[in-house]
Protein backbone atom coordinates (compact mmCIF):
# COMPACT_ATOMS: atom_id res chain seq x y z
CA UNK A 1 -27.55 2.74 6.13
CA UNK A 2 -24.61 0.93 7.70
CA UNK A 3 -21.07 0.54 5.49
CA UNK A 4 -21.52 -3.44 6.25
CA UNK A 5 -24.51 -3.36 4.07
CA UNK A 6 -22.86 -1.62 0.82
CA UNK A 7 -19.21 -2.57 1.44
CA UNK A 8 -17.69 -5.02 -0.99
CA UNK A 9 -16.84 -8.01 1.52
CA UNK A 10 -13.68 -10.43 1.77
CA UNK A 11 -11.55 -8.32 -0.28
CA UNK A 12 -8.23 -9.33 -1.76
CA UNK A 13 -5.56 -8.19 0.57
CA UNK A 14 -1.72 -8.29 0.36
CA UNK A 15 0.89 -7.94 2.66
CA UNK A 16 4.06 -5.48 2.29
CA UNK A 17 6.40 -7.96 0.22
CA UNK A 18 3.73 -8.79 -2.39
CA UNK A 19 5.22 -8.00 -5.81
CA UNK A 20 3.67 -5.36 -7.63
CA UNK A 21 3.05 -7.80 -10.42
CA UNK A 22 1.28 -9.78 -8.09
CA UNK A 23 -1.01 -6.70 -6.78
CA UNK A 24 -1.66 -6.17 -10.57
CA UNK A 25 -2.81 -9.36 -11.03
CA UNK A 26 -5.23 -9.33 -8.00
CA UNK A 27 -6.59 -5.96 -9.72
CA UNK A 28 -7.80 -7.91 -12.87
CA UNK A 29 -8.60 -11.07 -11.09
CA UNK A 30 -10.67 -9.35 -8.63
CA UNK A 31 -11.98 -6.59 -10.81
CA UNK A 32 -10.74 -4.06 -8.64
CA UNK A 33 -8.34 -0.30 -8.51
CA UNK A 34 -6.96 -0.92 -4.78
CA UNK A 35 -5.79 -3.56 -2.24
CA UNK A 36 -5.80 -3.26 1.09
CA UNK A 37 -1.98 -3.99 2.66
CA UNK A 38 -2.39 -6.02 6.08
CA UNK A 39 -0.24 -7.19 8.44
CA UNK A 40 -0.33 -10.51 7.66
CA UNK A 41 -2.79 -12.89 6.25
CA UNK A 42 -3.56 -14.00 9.26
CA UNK A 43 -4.43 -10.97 11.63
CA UNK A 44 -5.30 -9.06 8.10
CA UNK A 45 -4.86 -5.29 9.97
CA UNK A 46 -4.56 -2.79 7.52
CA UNK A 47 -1.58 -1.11 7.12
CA UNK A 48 -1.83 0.70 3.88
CA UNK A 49 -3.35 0.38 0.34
CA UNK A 50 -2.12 0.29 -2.97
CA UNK A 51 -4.21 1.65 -5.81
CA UNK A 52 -3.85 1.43 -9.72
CA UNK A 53 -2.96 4.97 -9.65
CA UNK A 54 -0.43 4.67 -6.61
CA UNK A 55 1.55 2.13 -9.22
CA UNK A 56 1.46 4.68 -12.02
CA UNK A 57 2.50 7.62 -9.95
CA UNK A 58 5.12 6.17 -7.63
CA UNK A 59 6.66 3.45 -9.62
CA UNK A 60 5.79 4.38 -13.39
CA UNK A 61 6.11 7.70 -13.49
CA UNK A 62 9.14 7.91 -12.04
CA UNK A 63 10.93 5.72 -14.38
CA UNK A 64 11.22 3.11 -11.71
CA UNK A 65 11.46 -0.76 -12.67
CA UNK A 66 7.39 -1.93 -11.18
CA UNK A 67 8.72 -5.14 -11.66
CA UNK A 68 11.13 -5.02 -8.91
CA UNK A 69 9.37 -3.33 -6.69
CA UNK A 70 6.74 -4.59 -3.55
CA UNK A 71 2.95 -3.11 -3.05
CA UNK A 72 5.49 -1.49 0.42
CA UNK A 73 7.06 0.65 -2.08
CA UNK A 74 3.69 2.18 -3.61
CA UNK A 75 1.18 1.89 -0.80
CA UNK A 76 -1.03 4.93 0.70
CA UNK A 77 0.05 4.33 4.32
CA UNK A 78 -1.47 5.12 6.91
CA UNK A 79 -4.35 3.11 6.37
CA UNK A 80 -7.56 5.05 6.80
CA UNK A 81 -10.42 2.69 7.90
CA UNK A 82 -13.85 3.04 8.96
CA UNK A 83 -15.81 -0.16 10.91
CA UNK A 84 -18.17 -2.37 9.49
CA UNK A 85 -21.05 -0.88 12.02
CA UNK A 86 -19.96 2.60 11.22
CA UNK A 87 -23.29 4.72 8.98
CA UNK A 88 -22.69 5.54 5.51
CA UNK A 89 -22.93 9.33 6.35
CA UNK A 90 -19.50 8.48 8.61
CA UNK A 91 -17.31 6.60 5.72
CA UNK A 92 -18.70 9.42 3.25
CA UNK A 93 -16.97 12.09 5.87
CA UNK A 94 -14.26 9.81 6.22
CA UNK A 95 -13.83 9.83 2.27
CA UNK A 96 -14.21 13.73 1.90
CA UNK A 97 -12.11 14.60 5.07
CA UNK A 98 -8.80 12.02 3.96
CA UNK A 99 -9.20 12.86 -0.18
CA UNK A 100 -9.63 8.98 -0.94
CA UNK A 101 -12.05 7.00 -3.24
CA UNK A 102 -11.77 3.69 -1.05
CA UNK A 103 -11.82 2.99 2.89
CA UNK A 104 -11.01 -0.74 4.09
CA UNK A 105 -13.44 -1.72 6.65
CA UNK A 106 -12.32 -3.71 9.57
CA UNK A 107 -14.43 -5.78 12.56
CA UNK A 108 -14.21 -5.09 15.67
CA UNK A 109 -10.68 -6.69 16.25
CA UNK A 110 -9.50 -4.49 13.19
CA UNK A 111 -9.30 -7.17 10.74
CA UNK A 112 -9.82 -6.20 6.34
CA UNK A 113 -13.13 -7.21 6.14
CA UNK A 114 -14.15 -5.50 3.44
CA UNK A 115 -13.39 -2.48 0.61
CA UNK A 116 -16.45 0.91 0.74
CA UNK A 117 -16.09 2.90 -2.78
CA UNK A 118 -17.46 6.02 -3.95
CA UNK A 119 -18.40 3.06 -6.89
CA UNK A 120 -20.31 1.38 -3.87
CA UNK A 121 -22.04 4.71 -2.96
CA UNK A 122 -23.10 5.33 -6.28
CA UNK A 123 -24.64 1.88 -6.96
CA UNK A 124 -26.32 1.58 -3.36
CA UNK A 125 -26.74 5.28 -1.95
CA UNK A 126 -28.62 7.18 -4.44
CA UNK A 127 -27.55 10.41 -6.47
CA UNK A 128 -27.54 12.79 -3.77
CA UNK A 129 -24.82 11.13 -1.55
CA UNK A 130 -22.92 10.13 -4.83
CA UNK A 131 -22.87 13.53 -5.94
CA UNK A 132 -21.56 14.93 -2.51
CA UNK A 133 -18.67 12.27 -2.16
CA UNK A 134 -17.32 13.12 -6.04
CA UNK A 135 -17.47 16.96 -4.89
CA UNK A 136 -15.56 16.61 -1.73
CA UNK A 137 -13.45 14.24 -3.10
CA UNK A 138 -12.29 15.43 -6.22
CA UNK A 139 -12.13 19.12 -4.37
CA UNK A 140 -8.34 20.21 -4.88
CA UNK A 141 -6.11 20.35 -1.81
CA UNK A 142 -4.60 23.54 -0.43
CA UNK A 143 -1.80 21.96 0.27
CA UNK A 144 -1.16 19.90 -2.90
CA UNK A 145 1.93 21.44 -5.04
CA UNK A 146 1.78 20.69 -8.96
């Protein structure tokens, strides 16, 4: 199975300078936990992504004002990515070896194409590979300090 065929396609992307309140509102108008952060909306190369928990970890948390800040100040960067004609197996490794829930998927000019979940996995790819993602996944880090 290739990522192309699971992936959630034309994702909502923003760029660096997108508000957080604007990143919000593309979570509940697109029913979604993470946007990719391109380059620009017209070469849409990932850069980054911001998730629901980046917000509430690097902005909430902290006591910082999310309504003054941009998706630059919260994002995951560097973007990890894996390509539309890449297997499933590949993104899953992808997943496990980076800690992440969420790859963008770019073309083959490296363009946001799309969004692969472990959410996608478990609807499409059946219980074994769902089960092996949420394992390696949710595995704690070494080198994470509490």
């Amino acid at each position: 199975m290739k990522v192309k065929e699971i992936m959630t396609a034309s994702p909502a992307c923003c760029t660096p300078d997108t508000s957080l309140r604007e990143v919000a509102a593309m979570f509940v108008d697109h029913d979604c936990g993470a946007i990719p952060v391109v380059d620009g909306q017209e070469t849409r190369r990932p850069i980054g992504i911001v998730t629901d928990r980046d917000i509430a970890c690097r902005a909430i948390a902290k006591g910082l004002n999310a309504l003054e800040l941009t998706a630059r100040d919260c994002m995951s960067s560097p973007s990890v990515t894996v390509p539309e004609d890449a297997s499933l197996d590949e993104a899953i490794r992808l997943m496990e070896d980076n800690k992440v829930r969420r790859l963008p998927v770019v073309d083959e000019r490296g363009r946001c194409i799309g969004v692969i979940a472990q959410a996608d996995i478990a609807l499409r790819a059946g219980k074994g590979k769902t089960a092996e993602v949420v394992r390696e996944i949710s595995e704690p880090s070494p080198s994470v300090s509490q």
